[in-house]
C-alpha atoms as a PDB file:
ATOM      1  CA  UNK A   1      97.967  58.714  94.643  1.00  0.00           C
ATOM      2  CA  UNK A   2      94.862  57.585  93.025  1.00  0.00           C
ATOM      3  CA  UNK A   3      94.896  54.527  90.888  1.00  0.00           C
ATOM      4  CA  UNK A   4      92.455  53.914  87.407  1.00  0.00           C
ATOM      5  CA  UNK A   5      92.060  51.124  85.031  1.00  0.00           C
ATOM      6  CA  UNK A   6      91.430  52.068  81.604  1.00  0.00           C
ATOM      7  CA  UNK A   7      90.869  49.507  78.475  1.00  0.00           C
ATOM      8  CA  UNK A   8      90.729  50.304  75.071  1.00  0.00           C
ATOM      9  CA  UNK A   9      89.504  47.456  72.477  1.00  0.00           C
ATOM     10  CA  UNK A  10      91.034  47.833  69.270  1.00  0.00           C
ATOM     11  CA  UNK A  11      91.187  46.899  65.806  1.00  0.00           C
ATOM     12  CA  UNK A  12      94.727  47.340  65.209  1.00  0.00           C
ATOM     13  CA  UNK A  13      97.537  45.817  66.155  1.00  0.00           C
ATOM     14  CA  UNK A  14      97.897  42.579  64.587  1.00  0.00           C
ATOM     15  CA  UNK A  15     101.687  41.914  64.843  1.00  0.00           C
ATOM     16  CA  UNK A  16     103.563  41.781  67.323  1.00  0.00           C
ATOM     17  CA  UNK A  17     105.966  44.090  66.588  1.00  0.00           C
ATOM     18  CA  UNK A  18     102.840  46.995  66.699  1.00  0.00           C
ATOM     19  CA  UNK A  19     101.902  45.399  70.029  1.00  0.00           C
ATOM     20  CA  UNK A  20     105.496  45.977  71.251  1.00  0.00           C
ATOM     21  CA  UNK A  21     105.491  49.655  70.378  1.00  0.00           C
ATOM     22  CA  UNK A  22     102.158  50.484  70.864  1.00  0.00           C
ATOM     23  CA  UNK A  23     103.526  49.119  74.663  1.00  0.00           C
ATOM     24  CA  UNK A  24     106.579  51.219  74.795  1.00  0.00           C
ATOM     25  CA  UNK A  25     104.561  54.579  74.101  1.00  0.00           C
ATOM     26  CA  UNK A  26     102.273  54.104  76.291  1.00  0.00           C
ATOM     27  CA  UNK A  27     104.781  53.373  79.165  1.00  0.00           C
ATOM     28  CA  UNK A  28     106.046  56.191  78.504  1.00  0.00           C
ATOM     29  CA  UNK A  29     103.709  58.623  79.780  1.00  0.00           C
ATOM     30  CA  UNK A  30     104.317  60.154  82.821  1.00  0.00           C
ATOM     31  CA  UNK A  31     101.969  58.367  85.525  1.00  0.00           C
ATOM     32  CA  UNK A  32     101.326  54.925  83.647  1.00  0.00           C
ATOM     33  CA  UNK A  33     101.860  52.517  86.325  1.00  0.00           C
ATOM     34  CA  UNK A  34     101.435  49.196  83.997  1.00  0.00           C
ATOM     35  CA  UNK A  35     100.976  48.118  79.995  1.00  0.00           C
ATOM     36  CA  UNK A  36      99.183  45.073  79.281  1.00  0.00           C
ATOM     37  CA  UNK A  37      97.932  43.566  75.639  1.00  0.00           C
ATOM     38  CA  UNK A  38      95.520  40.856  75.508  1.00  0.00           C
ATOM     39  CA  UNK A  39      96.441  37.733  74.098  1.00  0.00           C
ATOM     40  CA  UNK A  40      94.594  38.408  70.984  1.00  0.00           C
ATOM     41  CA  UNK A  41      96.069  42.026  70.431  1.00  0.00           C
ATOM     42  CA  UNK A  42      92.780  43.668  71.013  1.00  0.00           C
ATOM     43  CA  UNK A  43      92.811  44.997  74.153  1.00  0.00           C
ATOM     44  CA  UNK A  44      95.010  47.356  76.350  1.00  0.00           C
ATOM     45  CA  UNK A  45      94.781  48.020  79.762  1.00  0.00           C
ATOM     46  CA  UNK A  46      96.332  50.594  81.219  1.00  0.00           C
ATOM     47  CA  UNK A  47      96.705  51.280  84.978  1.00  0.00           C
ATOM     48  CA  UNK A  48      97.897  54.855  85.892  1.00  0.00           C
ATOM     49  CA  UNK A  49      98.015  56.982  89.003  1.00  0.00           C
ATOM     50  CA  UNK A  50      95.102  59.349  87.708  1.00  0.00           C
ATOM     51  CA  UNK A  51      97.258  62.894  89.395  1.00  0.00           C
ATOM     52  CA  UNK A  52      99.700  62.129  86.240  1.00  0.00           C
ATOM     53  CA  UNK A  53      97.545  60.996  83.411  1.00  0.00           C
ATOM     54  CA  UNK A  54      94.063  60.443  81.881  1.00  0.00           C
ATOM     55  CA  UNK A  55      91.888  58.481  79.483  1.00  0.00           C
ATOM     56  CA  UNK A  56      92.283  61.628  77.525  1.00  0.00           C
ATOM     57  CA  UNK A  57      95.693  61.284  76.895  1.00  0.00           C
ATOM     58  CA  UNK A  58      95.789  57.836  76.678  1.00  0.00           C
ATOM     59  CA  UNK A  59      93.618  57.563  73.577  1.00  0.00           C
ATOM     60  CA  UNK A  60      95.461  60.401  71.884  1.00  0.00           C
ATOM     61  CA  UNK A  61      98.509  58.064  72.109  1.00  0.00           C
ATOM     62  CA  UNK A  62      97.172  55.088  70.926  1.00  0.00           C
ATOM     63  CA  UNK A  63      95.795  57.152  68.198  1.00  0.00           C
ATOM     64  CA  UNK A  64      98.856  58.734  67.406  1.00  0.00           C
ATOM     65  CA  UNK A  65     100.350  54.760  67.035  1.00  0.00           C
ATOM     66  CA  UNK A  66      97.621  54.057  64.252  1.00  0.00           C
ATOM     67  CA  UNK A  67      94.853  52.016  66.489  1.00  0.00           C
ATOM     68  CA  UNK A  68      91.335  52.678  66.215  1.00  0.00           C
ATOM     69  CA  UNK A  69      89.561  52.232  69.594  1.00  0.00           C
ATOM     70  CA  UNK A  70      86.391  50.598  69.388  1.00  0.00           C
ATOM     71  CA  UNK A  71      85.299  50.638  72.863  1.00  0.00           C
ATOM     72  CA  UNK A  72      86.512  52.253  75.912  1.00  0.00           C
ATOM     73  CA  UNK A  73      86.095  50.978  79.727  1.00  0.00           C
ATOM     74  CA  UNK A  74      87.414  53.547  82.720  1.00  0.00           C
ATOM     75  CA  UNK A  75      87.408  51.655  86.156  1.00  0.00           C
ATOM     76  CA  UNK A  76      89.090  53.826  89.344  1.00  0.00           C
ATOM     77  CA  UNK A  77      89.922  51.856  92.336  1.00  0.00           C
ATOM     78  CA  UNK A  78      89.204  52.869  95.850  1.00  0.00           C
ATOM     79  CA  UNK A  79      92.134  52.518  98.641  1.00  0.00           C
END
């Protein structure tokens, strides 16, 4: 298994109800490991095991839950 950090900054999700959901979908996806929103609802992380997911399809979820991503940083991790 190989492990990646992706973050997304938004400029969406304001409540947290969105937050909650916007959580749940992306859990979801086969090979997300962990969900986390920043205090201030403007940044996910995502860490996945990169053999069952992407960036790719990452974004098209959060884009598919109304967010518009305003920046995008891909870290992979080394074990």
């Amino acid at each position: 298994m190989s492990k990646a950090t992706v973050s997304f900054g938004l400029k969406h999700s304001e409540n947290r109800r969105e937050c909650e959901e916007i959580k749940r979908r992306l859990d979801s996806i086969p090979g997300v490991l962990s969900v986390s929103i920043g205090r201030g609802r403007d940044r996910v992380s995502v860490d996945y095991d990169t053999t069952g997911t992407g960036p790719d399809c990452l974004r098209g979820r959060l884009k598919e839950c109304g967010c518009d991503i305003e920046a995008e940083h891909c870290q992979e991790h080394t074990m």
